[in-house]
Protein backbone atom coordinates (compact mmCIF):
# COMPACT_ATOMS: atom_id res chain seq x y z
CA UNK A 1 75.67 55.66 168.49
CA UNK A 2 77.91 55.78 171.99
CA UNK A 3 81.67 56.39 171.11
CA UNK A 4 84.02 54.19 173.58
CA UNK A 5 86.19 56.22 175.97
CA UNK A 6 89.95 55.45 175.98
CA UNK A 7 92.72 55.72 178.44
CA UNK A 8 96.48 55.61 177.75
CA UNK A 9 98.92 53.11 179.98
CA UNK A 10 98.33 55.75 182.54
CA UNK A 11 94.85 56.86 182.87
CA UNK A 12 95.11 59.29 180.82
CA UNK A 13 91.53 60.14 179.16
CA UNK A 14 91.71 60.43 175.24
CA UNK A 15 89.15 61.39 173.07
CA UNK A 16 86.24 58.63 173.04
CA UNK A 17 86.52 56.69 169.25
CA UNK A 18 84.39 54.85 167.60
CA UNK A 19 83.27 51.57 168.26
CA UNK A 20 85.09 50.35 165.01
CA UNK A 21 87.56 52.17 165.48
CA UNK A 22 87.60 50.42 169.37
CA UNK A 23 87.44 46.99 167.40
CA UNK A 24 90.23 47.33 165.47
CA UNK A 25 92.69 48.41 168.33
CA UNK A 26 91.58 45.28 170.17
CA UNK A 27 92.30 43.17 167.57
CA UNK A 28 95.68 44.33 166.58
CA UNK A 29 96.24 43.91 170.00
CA UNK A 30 97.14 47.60 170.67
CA UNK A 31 94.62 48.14 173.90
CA UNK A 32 92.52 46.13 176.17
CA UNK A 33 88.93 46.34 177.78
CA UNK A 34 89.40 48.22 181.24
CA UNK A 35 86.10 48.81 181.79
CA UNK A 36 82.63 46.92 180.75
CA UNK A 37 80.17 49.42 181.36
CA UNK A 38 80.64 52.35 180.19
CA UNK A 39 82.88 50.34 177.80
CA UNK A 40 86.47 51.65 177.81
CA UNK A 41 89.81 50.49 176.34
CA UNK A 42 93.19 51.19 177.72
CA UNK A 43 95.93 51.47 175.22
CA UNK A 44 99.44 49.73 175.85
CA UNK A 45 101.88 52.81 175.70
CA UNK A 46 101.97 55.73 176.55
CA UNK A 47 100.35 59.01 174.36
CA UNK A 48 102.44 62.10 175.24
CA UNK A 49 101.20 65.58 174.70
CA UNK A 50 97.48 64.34 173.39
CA UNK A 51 94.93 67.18 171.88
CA UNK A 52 91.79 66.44 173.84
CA UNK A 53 88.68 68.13 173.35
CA UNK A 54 86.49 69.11 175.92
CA UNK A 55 83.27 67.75 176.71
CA UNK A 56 79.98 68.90 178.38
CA UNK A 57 78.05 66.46 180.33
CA UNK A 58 74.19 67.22 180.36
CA UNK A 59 71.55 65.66 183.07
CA UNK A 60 67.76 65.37 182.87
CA UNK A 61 67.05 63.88 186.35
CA UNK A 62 64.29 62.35 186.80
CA UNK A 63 62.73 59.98 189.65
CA UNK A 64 62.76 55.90 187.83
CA UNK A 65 65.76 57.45 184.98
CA UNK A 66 68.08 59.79 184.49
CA UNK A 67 69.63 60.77 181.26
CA UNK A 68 72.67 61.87 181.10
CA UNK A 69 74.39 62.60 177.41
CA UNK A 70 78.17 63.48 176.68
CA UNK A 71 78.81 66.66 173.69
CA UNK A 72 81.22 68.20 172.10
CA UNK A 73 80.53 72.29 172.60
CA UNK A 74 82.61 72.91 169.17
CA UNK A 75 80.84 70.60 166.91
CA UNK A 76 77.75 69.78 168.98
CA UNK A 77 77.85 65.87 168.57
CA UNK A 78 76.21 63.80 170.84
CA UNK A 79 79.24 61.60 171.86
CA UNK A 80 77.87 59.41 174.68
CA UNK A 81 74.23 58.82 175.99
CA UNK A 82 73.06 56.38 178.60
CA UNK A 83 69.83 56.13 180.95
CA UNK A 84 70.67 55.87 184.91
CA UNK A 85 67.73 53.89 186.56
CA UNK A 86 67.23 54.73 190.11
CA UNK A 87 66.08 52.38 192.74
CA UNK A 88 64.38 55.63 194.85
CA UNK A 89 61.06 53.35 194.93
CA UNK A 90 62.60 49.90 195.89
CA UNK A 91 64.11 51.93 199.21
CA UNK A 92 61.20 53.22 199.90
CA UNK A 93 58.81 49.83 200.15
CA UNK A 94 62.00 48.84 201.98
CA UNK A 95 61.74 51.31 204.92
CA UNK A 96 58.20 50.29 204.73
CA UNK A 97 58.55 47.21 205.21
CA UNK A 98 61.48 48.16 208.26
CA UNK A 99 58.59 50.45 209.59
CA UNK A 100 55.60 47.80 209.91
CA UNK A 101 57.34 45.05 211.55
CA UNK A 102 59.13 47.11 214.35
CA UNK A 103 55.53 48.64 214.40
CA UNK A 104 54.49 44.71 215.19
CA UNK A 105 57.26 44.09 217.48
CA UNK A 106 56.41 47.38 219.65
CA UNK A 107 53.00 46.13 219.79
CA UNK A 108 54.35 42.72 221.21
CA UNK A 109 55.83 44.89 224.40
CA UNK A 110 59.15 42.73 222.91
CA UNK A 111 61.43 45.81 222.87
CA UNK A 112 65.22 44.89 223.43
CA UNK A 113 65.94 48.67 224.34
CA UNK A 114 65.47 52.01 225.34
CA UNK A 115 63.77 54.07 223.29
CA UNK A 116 65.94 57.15 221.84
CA UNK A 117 64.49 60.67 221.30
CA UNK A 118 67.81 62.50 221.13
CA UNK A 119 68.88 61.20 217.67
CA UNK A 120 66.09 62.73 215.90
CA UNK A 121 68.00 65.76 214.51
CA UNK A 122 68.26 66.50 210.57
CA UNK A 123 71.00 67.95 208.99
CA UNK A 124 70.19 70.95 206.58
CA UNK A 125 69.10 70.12 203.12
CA UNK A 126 68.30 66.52 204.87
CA UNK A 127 66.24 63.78 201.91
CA UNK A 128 64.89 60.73 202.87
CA UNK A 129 67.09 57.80 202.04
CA UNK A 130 64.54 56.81 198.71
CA UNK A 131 65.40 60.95 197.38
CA UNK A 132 69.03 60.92 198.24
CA UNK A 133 69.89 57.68 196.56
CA UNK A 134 69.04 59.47 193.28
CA UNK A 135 71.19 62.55 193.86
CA UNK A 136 74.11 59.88 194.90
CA UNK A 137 73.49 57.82 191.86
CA UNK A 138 74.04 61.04 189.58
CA UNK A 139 76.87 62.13 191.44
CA UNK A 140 78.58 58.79 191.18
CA UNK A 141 78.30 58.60 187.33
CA UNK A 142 79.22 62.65 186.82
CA UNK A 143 82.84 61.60 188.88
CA UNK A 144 83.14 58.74 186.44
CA UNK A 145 82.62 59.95 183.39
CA UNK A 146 85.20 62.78 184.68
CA UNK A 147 87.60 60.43 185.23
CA UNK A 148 87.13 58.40 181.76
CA UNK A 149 87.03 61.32 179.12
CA UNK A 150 88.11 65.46 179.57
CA UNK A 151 84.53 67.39 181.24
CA UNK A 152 84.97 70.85 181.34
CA UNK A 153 81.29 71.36 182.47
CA UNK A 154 77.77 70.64 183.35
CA UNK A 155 74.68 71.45 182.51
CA UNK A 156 71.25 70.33 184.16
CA UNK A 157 67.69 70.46 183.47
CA UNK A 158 65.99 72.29 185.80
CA UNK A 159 62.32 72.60 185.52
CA UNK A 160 59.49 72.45 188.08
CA UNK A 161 56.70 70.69 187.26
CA UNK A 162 53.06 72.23 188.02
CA UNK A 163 51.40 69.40 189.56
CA UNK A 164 47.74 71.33 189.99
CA UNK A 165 48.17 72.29 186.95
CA UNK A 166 48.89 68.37 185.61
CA UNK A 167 45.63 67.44 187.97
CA UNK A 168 43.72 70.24 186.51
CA UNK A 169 44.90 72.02 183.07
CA UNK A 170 42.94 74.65 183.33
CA UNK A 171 43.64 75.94 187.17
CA UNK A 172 44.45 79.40 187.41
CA UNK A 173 44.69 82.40 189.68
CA UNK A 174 43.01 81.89 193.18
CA UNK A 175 42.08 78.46 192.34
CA UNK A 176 45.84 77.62 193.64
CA UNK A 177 44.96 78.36 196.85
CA UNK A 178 42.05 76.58 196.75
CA UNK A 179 41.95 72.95 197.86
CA UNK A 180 40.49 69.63 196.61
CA UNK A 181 37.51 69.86 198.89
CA UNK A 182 36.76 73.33 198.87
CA UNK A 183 32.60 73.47 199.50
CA UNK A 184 32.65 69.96 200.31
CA UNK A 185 32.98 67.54 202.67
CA UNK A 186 34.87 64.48 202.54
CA UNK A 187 32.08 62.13 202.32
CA UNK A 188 30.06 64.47 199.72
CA UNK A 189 33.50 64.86 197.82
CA UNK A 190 33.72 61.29 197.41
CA UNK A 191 29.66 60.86 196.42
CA UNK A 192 30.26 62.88 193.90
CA UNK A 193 34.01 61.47 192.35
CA UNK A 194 32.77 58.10 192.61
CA UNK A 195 28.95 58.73 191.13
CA UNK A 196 27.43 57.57 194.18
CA UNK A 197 28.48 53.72 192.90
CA UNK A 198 30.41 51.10 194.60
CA UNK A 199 33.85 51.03 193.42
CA UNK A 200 34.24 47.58 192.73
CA UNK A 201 30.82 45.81 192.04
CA UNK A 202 28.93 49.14 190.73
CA UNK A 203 26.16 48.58 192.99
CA UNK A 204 23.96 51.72 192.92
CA UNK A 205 21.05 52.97 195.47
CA UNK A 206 22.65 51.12 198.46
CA UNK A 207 24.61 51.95 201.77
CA UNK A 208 27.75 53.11 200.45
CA UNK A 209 31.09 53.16 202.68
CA UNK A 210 34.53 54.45 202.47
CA UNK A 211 36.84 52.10 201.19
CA UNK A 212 41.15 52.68 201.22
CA UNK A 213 42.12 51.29 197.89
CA UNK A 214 45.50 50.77 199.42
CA UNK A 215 44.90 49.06 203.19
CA UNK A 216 45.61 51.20 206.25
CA UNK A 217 47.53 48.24 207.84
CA UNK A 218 49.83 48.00 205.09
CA UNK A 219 50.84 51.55 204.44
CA UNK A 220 47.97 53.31 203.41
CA UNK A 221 47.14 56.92 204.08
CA UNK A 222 43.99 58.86 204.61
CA UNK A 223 44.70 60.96 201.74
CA UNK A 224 41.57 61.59 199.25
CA UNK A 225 43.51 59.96 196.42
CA UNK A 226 43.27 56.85 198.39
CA UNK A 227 40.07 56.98 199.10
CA UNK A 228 37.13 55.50 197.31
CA UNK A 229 33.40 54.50 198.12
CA UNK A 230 32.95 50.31 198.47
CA UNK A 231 29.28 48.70 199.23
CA UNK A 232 28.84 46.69 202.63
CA UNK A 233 29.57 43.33 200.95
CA UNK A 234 32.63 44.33 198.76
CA UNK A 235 33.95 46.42 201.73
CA UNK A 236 33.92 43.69 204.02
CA UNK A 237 34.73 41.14 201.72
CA UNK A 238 38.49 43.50 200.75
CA UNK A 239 39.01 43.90 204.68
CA UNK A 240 42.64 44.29 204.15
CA UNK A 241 43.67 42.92 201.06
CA UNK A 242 45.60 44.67 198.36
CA UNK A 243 43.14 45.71 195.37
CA UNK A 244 44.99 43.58 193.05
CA UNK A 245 44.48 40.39 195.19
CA UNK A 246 40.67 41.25 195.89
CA UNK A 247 40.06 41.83 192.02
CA UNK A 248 42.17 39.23 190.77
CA UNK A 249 41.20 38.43 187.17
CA UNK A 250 39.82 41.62 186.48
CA UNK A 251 42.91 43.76 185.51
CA UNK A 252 40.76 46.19 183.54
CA UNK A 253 38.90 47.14 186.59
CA UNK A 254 42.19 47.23 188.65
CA UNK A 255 43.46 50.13 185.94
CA UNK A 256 40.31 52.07 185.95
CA UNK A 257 40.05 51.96 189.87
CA UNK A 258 43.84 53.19 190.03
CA UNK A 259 43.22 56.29 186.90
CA UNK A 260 40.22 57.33 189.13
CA UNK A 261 41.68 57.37 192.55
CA UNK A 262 44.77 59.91 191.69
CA UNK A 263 47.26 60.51 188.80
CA UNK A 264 50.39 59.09 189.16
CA UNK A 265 52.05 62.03 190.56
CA UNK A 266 54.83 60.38 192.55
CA UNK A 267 57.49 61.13 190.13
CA UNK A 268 57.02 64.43 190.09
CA UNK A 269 57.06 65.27 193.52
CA UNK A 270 60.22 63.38 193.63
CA UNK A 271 61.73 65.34 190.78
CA UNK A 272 60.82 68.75 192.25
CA UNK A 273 62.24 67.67 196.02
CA UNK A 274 65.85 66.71 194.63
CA UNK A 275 66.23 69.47 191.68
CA UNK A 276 68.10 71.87 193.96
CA UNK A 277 69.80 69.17 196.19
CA UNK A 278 71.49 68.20 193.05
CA UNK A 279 71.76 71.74 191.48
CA UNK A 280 74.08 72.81 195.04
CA UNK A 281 76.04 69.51 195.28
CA UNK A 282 76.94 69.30 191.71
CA UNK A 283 77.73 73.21 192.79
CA UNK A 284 80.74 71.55 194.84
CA UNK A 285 82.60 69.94 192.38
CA UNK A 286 85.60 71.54 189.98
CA UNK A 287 83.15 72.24 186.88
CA UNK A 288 80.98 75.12 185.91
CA UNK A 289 77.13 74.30 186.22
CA UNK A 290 74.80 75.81 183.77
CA UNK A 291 70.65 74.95 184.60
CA UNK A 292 68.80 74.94 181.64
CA UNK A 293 64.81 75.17 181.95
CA UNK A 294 63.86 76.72 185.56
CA UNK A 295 60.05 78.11 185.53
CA UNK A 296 57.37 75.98 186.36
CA UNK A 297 56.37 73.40 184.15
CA UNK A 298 54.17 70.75 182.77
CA UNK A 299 56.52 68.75 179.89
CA UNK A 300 56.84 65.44 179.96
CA UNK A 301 60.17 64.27 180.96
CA UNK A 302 60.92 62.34 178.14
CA UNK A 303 60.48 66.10 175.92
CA UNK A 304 62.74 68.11 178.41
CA UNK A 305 65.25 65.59 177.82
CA UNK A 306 65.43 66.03 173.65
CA UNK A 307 65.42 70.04 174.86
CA UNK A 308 68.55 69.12 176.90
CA UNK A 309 70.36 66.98 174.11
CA UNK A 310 69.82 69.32 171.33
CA UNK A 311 70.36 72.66 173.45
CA UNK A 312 67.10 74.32 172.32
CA UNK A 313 66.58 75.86 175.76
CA UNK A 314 68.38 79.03 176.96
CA UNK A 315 70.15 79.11 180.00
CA UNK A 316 68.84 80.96 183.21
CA UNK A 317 71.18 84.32 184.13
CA UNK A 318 70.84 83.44 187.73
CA UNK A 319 69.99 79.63 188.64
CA UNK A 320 69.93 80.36 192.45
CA UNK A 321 66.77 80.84 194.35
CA UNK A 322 65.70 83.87 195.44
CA UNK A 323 66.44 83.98 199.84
């Protein structure tokens, strides 16, 4: 259970009480809500001289939630816990969606201006917008929770996740360095992934072609993981569509098309891109950082995260990366 964080008449953070304890102040009429969410009283005079114990605040970022937990380093008690959900993936279909129709309005020779090629320059340690709204969103809550209770530092989980490793468990050695279609070529790659059967109708010992699950003209990349093989009828009858309109009704098929085509690794990626970004801006601020975790990985989230509550995980002598 979440204690509730209380001020005094001046801001002063107090040690977070329990929500009874919150109740009853509220209704002898001895403090007032200040904030919703995290919920926080304010109390109506003035404490002078308060004993406040420190707190640690602990993050497990990760790329749809981050956890984030509140404990006492004397007594080890969880005092706070809360999941941050990011919107990384909502910016991203929205610069999509920016990037296809100016794509359509170049192709309409309907520009209203110049074209630019002097504003191109990144800035070091530069994310793309969908990446850096999650480091933002962390960095928001760690300055609010600083200014509603007493943080005397941080600690984050730091792990890199193996994603060869999550493709293939048991990839070692040169096999790193070795790529998907090593010995093969695209087509015969594909021939052999998708059992030499259309994707969609199963159609065997026919003219197979390549089919994008997820249509060229509406984002779709070249990349083997979308990729699959589609008869002449089903692959003309798609065109363009988005698999889940073309195999309407058939959600089962939907879900085993999507399992075959690649493993969801889109998280990680995004995890292991803003670890660091995080780890130096956090860096920045008044508190000591601790990392927690560090060498490559395969956990689930979800696991690192009970790791990070209950402190079960040593922390790394020297977090920084090796120049």
């Amino acid at each position: 259970m979440s204690k509730v964080f209380v001020l005094d008449t001046k801001s002063q953070p107090l040690n977070p009480i329990h929500p009874g304890r919150a109740r009853m102040l509220l209704s002898q009429g001895m403090a007032a809500v200040f904030r919703r969410f995290p919920f926080t009283l304010i109390l109506k005079e003035e404490v002078s001289n308060p004993a406040v114990e420190p707190l640690r605040i602990k993050i497990d970022p990760g790329a749809k939630t981050t956890g984030l937990a509140l404990v006492n380093n004397k007594t080890g008690e969880v005092v706070w816990v809360a999941e941050l959900q990011h919107r990384g993936f909502q910016i991203r279909d929205a610069l999509t969606s920016r990037r296809q129709l100016r794509r359509s309005r170049r192709s309409r020779k309907t520009r209203y201006r110049k074209p630019r090629f002097l504003n191109r320059t990144r800035p070091k340690g530069w994310l793309p917008p969908s990446l850096n709204s999650r480091v933002a969103n962390i960095l928001t809550w760690v300055k609010r929770l600083s200014s509603l209770c007493q943080i005397n530092a941080i600690s984050q989980e730091l792990v890199r996740f193996d994603t060869q490793q999550m493709e293939n468990p048991g990839i070692s050695g040169i096999a790193y360095q070795q790529g998907t279609l090593l010995g093969y070529e695209v087509r015969e790659f594909l021939l052999s992934k998708w059992n030499r059967t259309c994707a969609y109708c199963g159609a065997k010992d026919t003219k197979l072609e390549i089919e994008h699950i997820h249509p060229r003209s509406k984002g779709g990349s070249n990349r083997v993981s979308n990729l699959c093989l589609a008869c002449v009828p089903c692959n003309r009858e798609k065109g363009n569509q988005n698999i889940k309109d073309f195999l309407k009704g058939k959600p089962d098929l939907i879900k085993r098309i999507l399992a075959q085509a690649k493993r969801p690794l889109a998280n990680t990626a995004a995890v292991n891109t803003t670890r660091w970004n995080l780890y130096f801006h956090l860096k920045k601020m008044w508190l000591p950082v601790e990392v927690e975790g560090g060498e490559p990985s395969t956990t689930a989230p979800s696991e690192a995260w009970t790791r990070l509550i209950t402190g079960t995980r040593p922390a790394l002598e020297n977090p920084l990366p090796s120049s």
